[in-house]
N, C-alpha and C. Protein backbone atom coordinates (compact mmCIF):
# COMPACT_ATOMS: atom_id res chain seq x y z
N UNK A 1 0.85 -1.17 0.00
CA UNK A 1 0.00 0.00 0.00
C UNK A 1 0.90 1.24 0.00
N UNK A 2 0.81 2.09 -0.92
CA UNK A 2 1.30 3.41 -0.87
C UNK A 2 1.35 4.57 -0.22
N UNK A 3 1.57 5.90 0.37
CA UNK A 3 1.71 6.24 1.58
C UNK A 3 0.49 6.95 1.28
N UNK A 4 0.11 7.37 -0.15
CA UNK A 4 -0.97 8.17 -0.48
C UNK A 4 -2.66 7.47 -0.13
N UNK A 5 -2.15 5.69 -0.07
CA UNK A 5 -3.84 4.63 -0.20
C UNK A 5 -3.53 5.17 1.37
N UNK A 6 -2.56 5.06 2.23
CA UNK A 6 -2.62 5.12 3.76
C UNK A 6 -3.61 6.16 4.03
N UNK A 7 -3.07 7.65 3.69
CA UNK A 7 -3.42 9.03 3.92
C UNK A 7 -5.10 9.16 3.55
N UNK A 8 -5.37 7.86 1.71
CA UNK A 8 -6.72 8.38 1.49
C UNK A 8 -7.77 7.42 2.28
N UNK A 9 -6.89 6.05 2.96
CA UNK A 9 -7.70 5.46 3.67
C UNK A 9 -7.86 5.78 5.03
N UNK A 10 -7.14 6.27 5.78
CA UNK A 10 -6.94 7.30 7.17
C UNK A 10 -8.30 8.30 7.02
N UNK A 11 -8.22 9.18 5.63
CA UNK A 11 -9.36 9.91 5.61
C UNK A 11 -10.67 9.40 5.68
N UNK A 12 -10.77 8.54 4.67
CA UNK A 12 -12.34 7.50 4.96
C UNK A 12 -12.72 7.34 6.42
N UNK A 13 -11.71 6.81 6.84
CA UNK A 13 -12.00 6.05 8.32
C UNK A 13 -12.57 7.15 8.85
N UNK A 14 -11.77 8.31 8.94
CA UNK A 14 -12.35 9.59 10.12
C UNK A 14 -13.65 10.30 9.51
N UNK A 15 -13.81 10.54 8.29
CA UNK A 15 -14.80 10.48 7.68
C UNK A 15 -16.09 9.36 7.82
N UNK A 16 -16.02 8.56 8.28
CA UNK A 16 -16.98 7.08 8.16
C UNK A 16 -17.10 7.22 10.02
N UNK A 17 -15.96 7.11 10.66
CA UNK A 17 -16.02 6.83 11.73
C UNK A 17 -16.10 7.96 12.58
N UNK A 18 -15.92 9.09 11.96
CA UNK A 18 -15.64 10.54 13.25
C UNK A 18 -14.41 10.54 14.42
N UNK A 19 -14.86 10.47 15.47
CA UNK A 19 -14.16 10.51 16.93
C UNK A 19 -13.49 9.05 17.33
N UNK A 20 -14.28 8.04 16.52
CA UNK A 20 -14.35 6.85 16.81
C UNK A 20 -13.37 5.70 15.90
N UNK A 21 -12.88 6.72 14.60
CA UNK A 21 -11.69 6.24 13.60
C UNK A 21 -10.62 5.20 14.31
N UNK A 22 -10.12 6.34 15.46
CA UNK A 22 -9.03 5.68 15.75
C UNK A 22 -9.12 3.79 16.41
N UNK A 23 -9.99 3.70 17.34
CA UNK A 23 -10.75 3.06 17.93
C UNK A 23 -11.11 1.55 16.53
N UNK A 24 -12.09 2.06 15.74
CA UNK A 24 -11.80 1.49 14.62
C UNK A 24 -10.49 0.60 13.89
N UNK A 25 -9.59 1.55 13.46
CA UNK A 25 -8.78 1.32 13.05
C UNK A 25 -7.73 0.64 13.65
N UNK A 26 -7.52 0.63 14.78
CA UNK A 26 -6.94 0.13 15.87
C UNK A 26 -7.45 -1.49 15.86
N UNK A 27 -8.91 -1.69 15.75
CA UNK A 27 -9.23 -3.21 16.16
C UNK A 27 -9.10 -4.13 14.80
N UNK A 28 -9.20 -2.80 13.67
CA UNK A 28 -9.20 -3.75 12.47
C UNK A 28 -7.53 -4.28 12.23
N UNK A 29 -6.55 -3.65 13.46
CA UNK A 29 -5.34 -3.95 13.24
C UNK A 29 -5.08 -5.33 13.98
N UNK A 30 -5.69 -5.43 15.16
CA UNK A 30 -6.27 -6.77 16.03
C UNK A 30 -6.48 -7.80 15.29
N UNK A 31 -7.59 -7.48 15.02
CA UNK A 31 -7.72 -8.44 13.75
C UNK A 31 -6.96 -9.18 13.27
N UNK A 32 -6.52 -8.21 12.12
CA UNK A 32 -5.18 -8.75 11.00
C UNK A 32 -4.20 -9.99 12.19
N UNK A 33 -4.25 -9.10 13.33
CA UNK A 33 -2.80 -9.77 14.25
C UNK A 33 -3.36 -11.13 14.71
N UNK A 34 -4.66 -11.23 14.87
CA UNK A 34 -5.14 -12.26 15.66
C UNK A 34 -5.49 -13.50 14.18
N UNK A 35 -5.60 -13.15 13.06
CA UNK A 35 -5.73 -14.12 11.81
C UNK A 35 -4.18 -14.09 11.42
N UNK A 36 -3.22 -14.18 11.59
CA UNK A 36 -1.93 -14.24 11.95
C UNK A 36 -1.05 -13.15 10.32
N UNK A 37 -2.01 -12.35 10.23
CA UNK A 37 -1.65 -11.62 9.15
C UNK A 37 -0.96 -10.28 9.57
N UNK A 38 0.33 -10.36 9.71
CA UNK A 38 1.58 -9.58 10.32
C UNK A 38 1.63 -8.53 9.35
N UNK A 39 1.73 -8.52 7.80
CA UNK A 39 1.32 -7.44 6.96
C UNK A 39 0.28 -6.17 6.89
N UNK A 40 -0.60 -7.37 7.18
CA UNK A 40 -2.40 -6.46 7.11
C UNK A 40 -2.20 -5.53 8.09
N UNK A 41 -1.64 -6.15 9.34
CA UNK A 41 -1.53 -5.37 10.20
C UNK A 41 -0.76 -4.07 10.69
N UNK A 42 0.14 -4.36 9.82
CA UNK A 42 1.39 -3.33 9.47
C UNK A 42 0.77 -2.09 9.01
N UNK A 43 0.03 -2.67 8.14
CA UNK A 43 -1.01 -1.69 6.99
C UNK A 43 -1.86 -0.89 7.53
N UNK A 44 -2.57 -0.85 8.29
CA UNK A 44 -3.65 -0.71 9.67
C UNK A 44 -2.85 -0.22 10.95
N UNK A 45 -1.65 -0.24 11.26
CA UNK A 45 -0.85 -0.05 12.36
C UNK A 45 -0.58 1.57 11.44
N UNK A 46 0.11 2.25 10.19
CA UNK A 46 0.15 2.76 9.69
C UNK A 46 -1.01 3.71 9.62
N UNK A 47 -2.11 2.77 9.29
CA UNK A 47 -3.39 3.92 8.97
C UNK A 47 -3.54 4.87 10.54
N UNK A 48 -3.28 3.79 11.27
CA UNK A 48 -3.63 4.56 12.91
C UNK A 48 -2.78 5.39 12.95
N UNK A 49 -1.63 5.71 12.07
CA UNK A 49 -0.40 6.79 12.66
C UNK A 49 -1.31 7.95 12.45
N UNK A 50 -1.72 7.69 10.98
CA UNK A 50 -2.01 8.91 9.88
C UNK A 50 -3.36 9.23 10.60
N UNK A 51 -4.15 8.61 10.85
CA UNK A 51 -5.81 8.98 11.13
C UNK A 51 -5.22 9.86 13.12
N UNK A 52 -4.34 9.61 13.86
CA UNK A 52 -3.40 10.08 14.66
C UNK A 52 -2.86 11.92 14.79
N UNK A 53 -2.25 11.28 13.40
CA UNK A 53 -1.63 12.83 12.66
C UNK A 53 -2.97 13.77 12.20
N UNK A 54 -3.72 12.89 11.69
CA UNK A 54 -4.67 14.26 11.15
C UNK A 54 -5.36 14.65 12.02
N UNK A 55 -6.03 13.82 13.13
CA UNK A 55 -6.55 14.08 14.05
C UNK A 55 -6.55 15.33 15.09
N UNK A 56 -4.96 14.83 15.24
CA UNK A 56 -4.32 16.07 16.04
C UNK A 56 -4.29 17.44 15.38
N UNK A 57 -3.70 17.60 13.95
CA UNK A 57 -3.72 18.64 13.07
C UNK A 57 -4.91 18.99 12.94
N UNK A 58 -6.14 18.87 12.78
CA UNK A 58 -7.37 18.85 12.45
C UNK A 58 -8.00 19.65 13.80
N UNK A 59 -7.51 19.32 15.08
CA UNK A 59 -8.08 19.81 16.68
C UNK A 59 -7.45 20.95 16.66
N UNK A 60 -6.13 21.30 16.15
CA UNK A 60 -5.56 22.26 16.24
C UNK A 60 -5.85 23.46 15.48
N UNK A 61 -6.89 23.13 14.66
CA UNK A 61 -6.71 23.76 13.07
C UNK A 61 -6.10 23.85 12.13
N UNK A 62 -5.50 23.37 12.16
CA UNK A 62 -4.52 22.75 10.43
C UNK A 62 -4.96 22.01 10.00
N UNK A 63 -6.17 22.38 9.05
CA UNK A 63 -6.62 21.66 8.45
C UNK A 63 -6.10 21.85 6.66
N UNK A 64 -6.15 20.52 6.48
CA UNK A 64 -5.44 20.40 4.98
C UNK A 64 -6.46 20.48 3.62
């Protein structure tokens, strides 16, 4: 996954999920870890940085 699918899938999530993205994104990383998929999870460990980053930027007003 590319850093751009991360950034446009980070957006969905907070978009889809609101307040609750991170939370989300976090269990769908569970997941991956608990079906022993160490990648998926990588992938999803990532999205939580970015949905993280915007989050914070976004409370602050820096919005992009």
């Amino acid at each position: 996954m590319t850093d751009r699918d991360i950034w446009l899938t980070a957006n969905l999530m907070i978009k889809q999920y609101g307040d609750g993205a991170a939370v989300e994104v976090a269990m769908r990383a569970e997941d991956m870890l608990q079906r022993g998929d160490l990648g998926g999870r990588d992938v999803w460990r990532r999205v939580l940085s970015a949905v993280a980053e915007l989050t914070v930027k976004t409370a602050a007003g820096s919005v992009h």
